[in-house]
Protein backbone atom coordinates (compact mmCIF):
# COMPACT_ATOMS: atom_id res chain seq x y z
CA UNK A 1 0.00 0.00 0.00
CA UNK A 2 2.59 2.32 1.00
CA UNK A 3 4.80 1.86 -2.33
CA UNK A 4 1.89 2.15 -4.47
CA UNK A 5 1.01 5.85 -2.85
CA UNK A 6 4.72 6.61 -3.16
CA UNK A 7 4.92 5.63 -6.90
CA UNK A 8 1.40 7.55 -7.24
CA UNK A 9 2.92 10.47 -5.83
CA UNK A 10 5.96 10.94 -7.83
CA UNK A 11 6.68 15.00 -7.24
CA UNK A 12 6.39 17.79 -9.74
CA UNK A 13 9.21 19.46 -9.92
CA UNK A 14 8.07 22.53 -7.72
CA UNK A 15 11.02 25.32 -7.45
CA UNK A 16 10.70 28.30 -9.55
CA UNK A 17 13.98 28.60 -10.40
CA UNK A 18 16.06 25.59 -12.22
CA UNK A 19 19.81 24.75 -12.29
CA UNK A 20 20.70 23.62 -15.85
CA UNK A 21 23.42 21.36 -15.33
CA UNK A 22 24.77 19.11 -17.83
CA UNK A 23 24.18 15.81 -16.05
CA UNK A 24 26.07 12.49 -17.50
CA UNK A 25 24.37 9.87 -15.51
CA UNK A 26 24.61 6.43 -15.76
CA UNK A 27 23.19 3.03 -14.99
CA UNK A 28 23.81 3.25 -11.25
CA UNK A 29 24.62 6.69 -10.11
CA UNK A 30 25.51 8.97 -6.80
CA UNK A 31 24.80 12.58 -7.07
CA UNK A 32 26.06 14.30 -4.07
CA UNK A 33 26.57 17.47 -2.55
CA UNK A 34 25.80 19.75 0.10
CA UNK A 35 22.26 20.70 1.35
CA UNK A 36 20.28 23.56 0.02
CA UNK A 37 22.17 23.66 -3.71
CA UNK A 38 19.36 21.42 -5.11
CA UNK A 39 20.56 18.79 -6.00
CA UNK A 40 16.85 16.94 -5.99
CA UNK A 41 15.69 19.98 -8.10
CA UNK A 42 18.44 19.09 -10.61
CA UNK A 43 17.54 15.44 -10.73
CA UNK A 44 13.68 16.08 -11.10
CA UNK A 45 14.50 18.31 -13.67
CA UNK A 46 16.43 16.14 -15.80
CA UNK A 47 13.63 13.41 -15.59
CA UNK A 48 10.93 15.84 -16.08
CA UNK A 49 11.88 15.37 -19.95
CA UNK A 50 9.56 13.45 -22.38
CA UNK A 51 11.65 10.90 -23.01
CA UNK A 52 11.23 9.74 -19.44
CA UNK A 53 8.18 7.56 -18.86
CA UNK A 54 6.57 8.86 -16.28
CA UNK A 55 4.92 5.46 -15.57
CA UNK A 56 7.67 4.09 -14.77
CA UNK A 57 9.92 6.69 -12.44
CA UNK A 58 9.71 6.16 -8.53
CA UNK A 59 10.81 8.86 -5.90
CA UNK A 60 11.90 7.74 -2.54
CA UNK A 61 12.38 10.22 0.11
CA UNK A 62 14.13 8.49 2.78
CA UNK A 63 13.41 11.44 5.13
CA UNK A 64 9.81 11.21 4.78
CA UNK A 65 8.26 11.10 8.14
CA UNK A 66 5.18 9.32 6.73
CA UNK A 67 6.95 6.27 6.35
CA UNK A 68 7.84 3.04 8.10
CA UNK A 69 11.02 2.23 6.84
CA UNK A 70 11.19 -1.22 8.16
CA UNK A 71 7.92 -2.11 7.64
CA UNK A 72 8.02 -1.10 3.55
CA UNK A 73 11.26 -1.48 1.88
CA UNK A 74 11.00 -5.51 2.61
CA UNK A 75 9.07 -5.36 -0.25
CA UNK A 76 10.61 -2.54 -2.81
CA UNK A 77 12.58 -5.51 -5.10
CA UNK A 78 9.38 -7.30 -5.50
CA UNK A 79 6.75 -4.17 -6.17
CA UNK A 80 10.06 -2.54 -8.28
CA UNK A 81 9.51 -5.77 -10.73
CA UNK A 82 6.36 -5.95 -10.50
CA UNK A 83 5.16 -2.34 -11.88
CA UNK A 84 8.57 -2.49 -13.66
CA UNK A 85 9.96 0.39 -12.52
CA UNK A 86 12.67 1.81 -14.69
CA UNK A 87 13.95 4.67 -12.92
CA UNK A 88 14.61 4.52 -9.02
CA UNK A 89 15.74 7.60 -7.37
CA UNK A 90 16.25 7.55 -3.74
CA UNK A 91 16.46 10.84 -1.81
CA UNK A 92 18.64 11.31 1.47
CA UNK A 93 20.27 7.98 0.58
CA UNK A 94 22.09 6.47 3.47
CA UNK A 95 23.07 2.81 4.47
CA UNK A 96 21.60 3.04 7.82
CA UNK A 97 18.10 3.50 6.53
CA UNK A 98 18.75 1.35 3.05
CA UNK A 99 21.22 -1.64 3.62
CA UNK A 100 23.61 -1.96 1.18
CA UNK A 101 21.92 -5.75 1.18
CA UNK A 102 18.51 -4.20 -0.05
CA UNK A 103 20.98 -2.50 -2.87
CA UNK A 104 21.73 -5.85 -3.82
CA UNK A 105 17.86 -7.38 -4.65
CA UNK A 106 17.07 -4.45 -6.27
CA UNK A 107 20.40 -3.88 -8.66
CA UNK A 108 18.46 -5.04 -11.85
CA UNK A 109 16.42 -1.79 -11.85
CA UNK A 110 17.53 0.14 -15.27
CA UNK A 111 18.57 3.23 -13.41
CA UNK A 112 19.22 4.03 -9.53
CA UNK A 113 20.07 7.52 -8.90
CA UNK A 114 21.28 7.92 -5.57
CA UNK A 115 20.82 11.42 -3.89
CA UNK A 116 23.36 12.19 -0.81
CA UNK A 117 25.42 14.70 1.07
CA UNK A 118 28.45 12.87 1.41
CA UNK A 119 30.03 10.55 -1.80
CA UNK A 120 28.84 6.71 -1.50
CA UNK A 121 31.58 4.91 -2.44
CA UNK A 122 30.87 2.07 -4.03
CA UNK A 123 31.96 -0.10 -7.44
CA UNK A 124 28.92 -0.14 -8.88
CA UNK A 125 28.31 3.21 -8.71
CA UNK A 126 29.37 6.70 -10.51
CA UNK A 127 29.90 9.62 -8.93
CA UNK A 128 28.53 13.09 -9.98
CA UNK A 129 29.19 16.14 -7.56
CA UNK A 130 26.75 18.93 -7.75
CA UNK A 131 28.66 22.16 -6.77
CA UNK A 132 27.50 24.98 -5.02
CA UNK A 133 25.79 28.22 -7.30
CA UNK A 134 28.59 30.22 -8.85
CA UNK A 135 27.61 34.04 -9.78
CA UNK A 136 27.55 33.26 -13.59
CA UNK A 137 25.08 30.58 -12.80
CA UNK A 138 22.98 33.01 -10.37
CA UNK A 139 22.55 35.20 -13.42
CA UNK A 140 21.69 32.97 -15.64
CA UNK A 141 18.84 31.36 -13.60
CA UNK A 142 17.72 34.76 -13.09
CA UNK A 143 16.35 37.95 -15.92
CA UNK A 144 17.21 40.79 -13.97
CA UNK A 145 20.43 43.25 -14.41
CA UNK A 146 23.57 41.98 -13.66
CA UNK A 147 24.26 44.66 -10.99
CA UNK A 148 20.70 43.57 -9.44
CA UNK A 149 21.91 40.21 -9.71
CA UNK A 150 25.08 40.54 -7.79
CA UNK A 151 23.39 42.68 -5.25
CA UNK A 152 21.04 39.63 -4.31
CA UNK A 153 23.76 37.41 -4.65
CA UNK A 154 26.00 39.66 -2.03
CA UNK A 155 23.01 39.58 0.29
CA UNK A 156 21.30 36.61 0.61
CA UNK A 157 24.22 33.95 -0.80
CA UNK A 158 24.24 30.77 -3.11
CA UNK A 159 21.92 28.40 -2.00
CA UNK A 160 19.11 27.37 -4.14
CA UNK A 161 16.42 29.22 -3.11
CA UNK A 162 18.30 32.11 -1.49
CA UNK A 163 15.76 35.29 -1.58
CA UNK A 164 13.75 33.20 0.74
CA UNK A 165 16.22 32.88 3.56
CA UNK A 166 16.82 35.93 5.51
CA UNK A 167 19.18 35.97 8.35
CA UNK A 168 16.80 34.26 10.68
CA UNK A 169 15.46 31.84 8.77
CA UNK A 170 19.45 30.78 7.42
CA UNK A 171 20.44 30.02 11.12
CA UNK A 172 17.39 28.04 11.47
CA UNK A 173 18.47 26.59 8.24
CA UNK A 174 21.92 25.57 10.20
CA UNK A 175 19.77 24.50 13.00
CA UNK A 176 18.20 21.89 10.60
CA UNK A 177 21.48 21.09 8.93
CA UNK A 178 23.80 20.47 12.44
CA UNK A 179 21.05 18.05 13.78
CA UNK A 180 21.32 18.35 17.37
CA UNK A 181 22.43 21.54 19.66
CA UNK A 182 26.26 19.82 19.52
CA UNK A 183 26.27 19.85 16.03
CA UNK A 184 25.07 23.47 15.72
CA UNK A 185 27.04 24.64 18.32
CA UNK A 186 30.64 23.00 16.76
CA UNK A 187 29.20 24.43 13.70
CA UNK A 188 28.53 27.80 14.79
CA UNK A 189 32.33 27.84 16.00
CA UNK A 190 33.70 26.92 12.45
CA UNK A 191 31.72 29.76 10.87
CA UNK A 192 33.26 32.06 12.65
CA UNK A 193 36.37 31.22 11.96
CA UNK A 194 36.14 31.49 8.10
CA UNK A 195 38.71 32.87 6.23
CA UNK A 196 41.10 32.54 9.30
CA UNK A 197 44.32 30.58 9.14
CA UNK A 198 43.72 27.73 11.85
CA UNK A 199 43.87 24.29 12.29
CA UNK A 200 41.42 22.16 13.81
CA UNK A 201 42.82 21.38 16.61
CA UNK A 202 43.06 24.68 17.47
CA UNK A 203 39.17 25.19 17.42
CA UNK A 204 38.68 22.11 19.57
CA UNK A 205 41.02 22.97 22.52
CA UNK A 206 39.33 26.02 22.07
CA UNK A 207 35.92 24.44 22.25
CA UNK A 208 36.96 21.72 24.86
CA UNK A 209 37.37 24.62 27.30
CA UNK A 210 34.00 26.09 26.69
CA UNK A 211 32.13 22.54 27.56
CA UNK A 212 32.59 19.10 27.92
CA UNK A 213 33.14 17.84 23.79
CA UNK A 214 34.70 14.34 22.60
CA UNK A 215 37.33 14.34 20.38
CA UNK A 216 35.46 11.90 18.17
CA UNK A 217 33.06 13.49 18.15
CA UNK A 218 34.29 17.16 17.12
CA UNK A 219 36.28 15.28 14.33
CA UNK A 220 33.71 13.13 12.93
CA UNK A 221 31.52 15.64 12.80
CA UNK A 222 34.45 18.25 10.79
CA UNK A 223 35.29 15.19 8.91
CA UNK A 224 31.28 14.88 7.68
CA UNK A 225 31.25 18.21 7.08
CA UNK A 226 34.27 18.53 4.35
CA UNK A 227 33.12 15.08 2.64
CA UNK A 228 29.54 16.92 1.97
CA UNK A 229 31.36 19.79 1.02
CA UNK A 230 30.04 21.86 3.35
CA UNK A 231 33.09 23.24 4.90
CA UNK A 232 36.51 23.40 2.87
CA UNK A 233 40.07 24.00 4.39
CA UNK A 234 42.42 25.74 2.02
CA UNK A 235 46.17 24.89 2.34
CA UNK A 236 49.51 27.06 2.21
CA UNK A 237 51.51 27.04 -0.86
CA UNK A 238 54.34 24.22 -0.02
CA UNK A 239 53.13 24.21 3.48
CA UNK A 240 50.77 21.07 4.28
CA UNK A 241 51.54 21.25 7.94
CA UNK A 242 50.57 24.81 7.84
CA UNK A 243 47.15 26.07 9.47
CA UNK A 244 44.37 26.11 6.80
CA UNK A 245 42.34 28.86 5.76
CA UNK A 246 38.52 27.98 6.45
CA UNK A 247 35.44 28.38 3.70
CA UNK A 248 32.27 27.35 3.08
CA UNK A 249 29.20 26.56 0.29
CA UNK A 250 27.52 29.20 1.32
CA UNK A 251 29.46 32.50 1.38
CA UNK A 252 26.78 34.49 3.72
CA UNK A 253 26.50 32.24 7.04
CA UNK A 254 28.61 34.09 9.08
CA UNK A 255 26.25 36.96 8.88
CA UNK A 256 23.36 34.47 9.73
CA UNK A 257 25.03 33.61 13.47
CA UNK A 258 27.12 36.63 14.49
CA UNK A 259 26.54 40.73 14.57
CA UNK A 260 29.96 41.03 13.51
CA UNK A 261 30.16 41.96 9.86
CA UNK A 262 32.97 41.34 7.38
CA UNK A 263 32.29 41.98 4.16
CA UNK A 264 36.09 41.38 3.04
CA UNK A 265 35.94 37.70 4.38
CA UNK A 266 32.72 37.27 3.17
CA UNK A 267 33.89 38.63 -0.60
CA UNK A 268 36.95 36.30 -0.50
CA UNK A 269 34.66 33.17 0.49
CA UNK A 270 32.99 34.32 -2.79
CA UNK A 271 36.08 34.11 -4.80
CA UNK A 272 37.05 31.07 -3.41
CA UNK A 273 34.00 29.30 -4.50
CA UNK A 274 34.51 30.78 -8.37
CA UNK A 275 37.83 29.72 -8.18
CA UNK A 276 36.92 26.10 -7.45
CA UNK A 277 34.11 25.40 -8.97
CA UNK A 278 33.54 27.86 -11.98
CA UNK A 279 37.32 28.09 -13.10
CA UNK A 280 37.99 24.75 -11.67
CA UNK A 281 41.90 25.58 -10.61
CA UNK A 282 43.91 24.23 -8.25
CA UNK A 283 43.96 27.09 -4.92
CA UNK A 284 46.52 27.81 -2.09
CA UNK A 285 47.35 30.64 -0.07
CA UNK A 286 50.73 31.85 1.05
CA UNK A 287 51.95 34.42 3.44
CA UNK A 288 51.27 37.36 1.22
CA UNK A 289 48.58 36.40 -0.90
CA UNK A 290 44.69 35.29 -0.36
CA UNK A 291 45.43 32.95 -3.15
CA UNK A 292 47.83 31.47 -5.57
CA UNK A 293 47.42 29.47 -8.54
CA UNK A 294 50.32 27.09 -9.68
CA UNK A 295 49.25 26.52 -13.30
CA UNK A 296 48.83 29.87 -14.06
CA UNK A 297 51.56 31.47 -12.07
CA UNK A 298 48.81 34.13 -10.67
CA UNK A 299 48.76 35.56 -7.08
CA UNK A 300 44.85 36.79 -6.45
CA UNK A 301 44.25 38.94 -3.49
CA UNK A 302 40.11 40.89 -2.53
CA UNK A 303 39.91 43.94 -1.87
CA UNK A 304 36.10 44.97 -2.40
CA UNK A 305 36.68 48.39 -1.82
CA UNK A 306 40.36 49.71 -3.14
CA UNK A 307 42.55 52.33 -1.40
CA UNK A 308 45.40 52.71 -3.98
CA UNK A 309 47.88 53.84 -0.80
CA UNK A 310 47.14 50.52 0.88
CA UNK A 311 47.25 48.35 -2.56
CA UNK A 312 50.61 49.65 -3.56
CA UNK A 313 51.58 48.98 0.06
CA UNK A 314 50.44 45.23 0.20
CA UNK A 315 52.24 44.79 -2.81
CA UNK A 316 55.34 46.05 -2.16
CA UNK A 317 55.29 43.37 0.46
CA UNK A 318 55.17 40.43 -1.76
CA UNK A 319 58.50 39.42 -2.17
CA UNK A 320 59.14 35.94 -1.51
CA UNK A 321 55.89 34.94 -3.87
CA UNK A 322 57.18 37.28 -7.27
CA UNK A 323 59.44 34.13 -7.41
CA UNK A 324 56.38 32.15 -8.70
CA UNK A 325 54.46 34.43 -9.39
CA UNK A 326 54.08 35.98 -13.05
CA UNK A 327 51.13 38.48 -12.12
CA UNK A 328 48.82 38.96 -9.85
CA UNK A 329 44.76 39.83 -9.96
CA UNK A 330 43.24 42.05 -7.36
CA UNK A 331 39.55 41.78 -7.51
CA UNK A 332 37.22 44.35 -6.12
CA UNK A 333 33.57 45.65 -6.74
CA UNK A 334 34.09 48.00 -8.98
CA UNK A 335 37.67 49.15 -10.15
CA UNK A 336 39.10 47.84 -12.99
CA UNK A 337 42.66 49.00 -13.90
CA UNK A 338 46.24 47.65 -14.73
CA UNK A 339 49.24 48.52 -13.81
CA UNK A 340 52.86 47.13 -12.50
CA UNK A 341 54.87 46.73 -8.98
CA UNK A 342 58.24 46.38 -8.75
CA UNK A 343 58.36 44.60 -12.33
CA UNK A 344 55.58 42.35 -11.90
CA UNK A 345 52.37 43.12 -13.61
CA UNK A 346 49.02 43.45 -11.96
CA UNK A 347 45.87 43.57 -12.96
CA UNK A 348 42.39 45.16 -10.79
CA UNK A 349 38.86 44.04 -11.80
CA UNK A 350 35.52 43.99 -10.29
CA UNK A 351 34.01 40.73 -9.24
CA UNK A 352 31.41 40.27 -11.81
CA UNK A 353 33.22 40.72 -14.69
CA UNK A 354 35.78 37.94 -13.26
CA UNK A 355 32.98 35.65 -12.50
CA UNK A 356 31.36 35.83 -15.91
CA UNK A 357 34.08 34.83 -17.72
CA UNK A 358 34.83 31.32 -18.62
CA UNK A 359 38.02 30.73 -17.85
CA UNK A 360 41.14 33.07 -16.04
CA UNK A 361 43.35 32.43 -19.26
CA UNK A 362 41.05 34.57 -21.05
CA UNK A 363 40.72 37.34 -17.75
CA UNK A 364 44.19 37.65 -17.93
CA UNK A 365 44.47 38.46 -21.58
């Protein structure tokens, strides 16, 4: 009864906006990523197409409150063959609440799609991460000015449905993310370290002294949280050892759980995300520099709003890095200008111009 009202009630695919992703996906598939990019939006969308039957597609939302998880999925192999079901995606995938024995009896099914925050590693299965919204992407999704379009993007972030969260509703958001008050509060702590050189252990001593917190625990939980790429630590240039400088999917949190504003930190998540997933480069930070890219020789440092007195003086500073460095990019809001320190060129641009580019080769030309 239960797997009949579930195959009934295959959703519509309900958000106003859409992500157009080129998706690539094949027999048996794992689409992961962290929550609130929409990554179930992305796979409704791509099955919303007429060549799909829609017959023959199941949804299973292993979340669902409504359902008795024990009591049902003893018969999903049988009831998939049965209505010959052709397309199986299962939502909130995890092996706790769908045994990678029940995996097994129901591997004939034409296509599984898999829907998770963290990668399920596994053989049989592909892996497809969806990243987090880059700007160009934000415009595109959206018919408004550019400028309008950055100015929503600086305010309310990158997750799918961003106008909707204001700051309250983001932290509850978090809330809903972390799980339990531990959770949120070890998350809460990260966030307000981003864009600060530390190292975790740092933040747990810290933490350890605040209340009682396992060491497992705090790990585990950190550990969770980069695999869902939720949280990213960036490394120093030839330095592994070195503290890492903290990001996150979501560029805006910090202003979601503190009264402390910093728009520079919050700008430089920004770029850190374009970097990685719209230009795809490899990123590191030294000493001098918010970030340095090996295969182009570049140096990249934010400064939203420029002060040409303090530019010229942060790079006159840069010395050890003009070994490897051939130029460097200073992005901003809204200067653009070139110009050359000490023999090494430099360029300034505003964000949105960077970000709608496809690809840094042709920024720096």
């Amino acid at each position: 009864m239960e797997l009949t009202k579930i195959l009934e009630s295959y959703p519509k695919n309900l958000s106003k906006i859409h992500r157009h992703l080129p998706l690539n996906l094949n027999k048996k598939t794992c689409v992961y990523g962290a929550k609130g990019i929409g990554k179930t939006e992305i796979i409704l969308n791509h099955y919303a197409k007429e060549e799909f039957n829609p017959l023959k597609k199941m949804y299973l939302n292993l979340s669902d409150s409504h359902l008795n998880h024990h009591k049902y999925l003893d018969y999903l192999p049988d009831f998939i063959q049965k209505e010959k079901i052709e397309i199986l995606i299962i939502d909130h995938f995890n092996l706790s609440l769908f045994p990678s024995t029940l995996l097994t009896r129901i591997a004939n099914t034409p296509q599984i799609i898999l829907i998770t925050q963290s990668p399920f590693i596994d053989k049989n299965y592909s892996l497809i991460e969806i990243s987090p919204i880059t700007f160009q992407e934000f415009t595109q999704m959206r018919k408004i000015p550019v400028d309008d379009s950055l100015n929503l993007y600086l305010k309310f972030g990158n997750l799918l449905e961003s106008e909707s969260f204001n700051e309250y509703k983001k932290g509850e958001f978090l809330k809903m993310l972390a799980g339990d008050s531990t959770n949120f509060w070890i998350l809460q702590n990260l966030i307000l370290h981003l864009g600060q050189k530390v190292s975790i252990h740092q933040i747990f001593t810290k933490l350890k002294k605040e209340r009682k917190l396992s060491k497992d625990r705090f790990y585990e939980y950190c550990k969770t949280l980069n695999e869902s790429k939720i949280l990213f630590w960036l490394t120093k240039f030839e330095h592994k050892s070195a503290p890492k400088k903290l990001y996150f999917w979501d560029f805006t949190l910090k202003n979601s759980i503190s009264y402390e504003r910093n728009f520079t930190l919050l700008f430089e998540n920004m770029v850190f995300l374009e970097l990685l997933y719209h230009f795809k480069e490899i990123i590191f930070y030294t000493d001098k520099l918010d970030f340095y890219l090996p295969t182009l020789s570049l140096g990249i440092f934010c400064m939203p709003f420029i002060q040409k007195n303090i530019l010229e003086a942060r790079l006159h500073k840069i010395t050890k890095e003009r070994e490897f460095c051939d130029s460097f990019l200073i992005l901003s809001l809204n200067d653009k200008e070139s110009g050359e320190n000490l023999g090494t060129p430099y360029q300034i641009l505003p964000f949105r111009e960077f970000a709608l580019k496809d690809s840094l080769q042709t920024t720096l030309t």
